[in-house]
C-alpha atoms as a PDB file:
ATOM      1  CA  UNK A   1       0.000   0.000   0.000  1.00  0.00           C
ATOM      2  CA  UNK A   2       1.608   3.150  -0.949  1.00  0.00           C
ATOM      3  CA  UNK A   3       0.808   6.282   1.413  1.00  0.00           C
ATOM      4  CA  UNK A   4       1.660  10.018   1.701  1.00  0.00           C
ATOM      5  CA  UNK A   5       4.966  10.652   3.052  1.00  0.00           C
ATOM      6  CA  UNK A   6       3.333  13.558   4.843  1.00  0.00           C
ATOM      7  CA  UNK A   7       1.175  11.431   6.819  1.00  0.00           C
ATOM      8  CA  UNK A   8       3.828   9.598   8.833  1.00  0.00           C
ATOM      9  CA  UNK A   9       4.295  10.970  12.226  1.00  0.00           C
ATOM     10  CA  UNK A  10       8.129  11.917  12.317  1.00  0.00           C
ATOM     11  CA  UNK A  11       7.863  13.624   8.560  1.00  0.00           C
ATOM     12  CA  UNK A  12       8.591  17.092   9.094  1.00  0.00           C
ATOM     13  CA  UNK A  13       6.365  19.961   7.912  1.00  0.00           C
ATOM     14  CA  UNK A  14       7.112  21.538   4.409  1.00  0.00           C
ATOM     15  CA  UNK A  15       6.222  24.563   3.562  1.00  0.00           C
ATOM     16  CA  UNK A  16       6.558  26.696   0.223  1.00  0.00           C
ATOM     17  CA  UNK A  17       7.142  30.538   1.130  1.00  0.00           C
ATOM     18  CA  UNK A  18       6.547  33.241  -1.360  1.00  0.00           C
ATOM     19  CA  UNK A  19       9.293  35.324  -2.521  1.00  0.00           C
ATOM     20  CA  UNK A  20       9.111  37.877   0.088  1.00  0.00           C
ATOM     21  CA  UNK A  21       8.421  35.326   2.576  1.00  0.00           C
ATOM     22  CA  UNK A  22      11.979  34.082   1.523  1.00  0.00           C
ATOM     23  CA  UNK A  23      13.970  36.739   0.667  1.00  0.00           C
ATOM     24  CA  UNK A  24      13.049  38.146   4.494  1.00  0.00           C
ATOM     25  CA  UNK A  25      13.492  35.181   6.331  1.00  0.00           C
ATOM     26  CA  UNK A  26      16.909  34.663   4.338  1.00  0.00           C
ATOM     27  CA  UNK A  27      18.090  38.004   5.441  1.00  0.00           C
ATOM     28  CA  UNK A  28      17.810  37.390   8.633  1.00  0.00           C
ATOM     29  CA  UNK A  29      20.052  34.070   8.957  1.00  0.00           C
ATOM     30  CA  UNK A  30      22.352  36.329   6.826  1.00  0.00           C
ATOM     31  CA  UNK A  31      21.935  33.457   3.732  1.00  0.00           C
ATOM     32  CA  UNK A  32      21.899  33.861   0.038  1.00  0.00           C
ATOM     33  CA  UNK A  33      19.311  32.115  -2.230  1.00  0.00           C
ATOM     34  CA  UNK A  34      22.218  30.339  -4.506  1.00  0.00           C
ATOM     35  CA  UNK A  35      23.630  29.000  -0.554  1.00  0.00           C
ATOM     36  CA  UNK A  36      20.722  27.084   0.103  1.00  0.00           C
ATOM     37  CA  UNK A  37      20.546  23.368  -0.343  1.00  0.00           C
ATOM     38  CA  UNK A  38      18.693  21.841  -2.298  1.00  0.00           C
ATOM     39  CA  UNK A  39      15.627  19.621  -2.670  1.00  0.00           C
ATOM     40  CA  UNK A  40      15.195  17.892  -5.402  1.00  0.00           C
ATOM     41  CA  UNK A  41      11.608  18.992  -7.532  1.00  0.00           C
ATOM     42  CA  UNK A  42      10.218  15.098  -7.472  1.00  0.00           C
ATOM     43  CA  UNK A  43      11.245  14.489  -3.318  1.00  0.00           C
ATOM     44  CA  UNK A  44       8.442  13.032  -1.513  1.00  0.00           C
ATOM     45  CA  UNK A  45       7.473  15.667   0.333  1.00  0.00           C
ATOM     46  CA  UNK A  46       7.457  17.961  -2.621  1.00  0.00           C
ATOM     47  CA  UNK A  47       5.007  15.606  -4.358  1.00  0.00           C
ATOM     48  CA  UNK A  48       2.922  15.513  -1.161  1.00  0.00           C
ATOM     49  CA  UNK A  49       2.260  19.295  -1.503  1.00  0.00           C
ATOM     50  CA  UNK A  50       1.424  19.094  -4.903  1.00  0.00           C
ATOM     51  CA  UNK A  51      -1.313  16.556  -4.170  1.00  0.00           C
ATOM     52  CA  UNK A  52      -2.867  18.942  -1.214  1.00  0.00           C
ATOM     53  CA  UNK A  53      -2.897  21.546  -4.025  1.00  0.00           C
ATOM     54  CA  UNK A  54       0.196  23.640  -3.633  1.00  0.00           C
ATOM     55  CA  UNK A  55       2.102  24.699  -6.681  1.00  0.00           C
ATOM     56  CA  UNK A  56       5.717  24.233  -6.262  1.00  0.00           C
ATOM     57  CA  UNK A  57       8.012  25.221  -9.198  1.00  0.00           C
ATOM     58  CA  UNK A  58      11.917  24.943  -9.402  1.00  0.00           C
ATOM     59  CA  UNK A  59      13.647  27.929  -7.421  1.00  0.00           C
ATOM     60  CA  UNK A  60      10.849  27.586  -4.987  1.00  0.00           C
ATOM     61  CA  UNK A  61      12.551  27.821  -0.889  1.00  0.00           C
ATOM     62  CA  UNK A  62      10.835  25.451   1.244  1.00  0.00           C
ATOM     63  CA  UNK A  63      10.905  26.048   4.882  1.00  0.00           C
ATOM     64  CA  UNK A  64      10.975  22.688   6.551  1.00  0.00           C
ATOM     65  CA  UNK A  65      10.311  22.368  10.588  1.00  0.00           C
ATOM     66  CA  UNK A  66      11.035  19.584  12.354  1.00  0.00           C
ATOM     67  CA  UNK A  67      10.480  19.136  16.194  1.00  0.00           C
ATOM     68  CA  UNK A  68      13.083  18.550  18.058  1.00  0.00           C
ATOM     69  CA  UNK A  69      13.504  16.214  21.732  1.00  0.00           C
ATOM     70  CA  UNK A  70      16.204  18.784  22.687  1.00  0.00           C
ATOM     71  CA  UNK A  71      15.437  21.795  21.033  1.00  0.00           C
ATOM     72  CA  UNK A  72      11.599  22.139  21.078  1.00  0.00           C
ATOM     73  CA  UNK A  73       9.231  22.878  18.119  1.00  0.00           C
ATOM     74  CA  UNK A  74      10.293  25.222  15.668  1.00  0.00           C
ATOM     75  CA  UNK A  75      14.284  23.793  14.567  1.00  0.00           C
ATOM     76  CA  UNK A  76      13.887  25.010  10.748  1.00  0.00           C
ATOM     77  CA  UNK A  77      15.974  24.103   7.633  1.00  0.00           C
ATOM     78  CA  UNK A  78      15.316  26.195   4.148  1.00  0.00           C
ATOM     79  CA  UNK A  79      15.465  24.209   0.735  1.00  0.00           C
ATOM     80  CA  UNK A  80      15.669  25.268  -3.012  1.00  0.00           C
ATOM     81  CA  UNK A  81      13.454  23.687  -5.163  1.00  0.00           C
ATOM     82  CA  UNK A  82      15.426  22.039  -7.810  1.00  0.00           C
ATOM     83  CA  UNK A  83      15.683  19.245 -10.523  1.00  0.00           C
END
């Protein structure tokens, strides 16, 4: 049986962020767009948010957080959308 990737309990949550979303939140770390990693366009949880209805398109940043047993809610990694 093939499920969402989403839908397993330790997946952490992806989100797409708009430009300015991005380009502030960037900023702040003190990152460039061309330093992030990246994620490749067909990942799992890429596919996931296309099926939920969010359009994702190469150069995209995904903000990805992940809870944490020492650090808490809220530990975020950022992700370019690639091929």
């Amino acid at each position: 049986m093939v499920g969402s990737y989403m839908a397993w309990y330790k997946a952490p949550k992806h989100e797409v962020l708009s430009a300015a979303q991005a380009k502030k939140e960037l900023k702040l770390l003190g990152i460039e767009l061309e330093e992030l990693p990246l994620i490749n366009r067909y990942d799992a949880a890429i596919i996931d948010l296309e099926n939920e209805g969010t359009i994702v398109v190469v150069g995209d940043v995904i903000r990805i957080t992940r809870k944490s047993n020492t650090g808490g809610e809220g530990f975020r990694y950022y992700r370019k959308v690639s091929l």
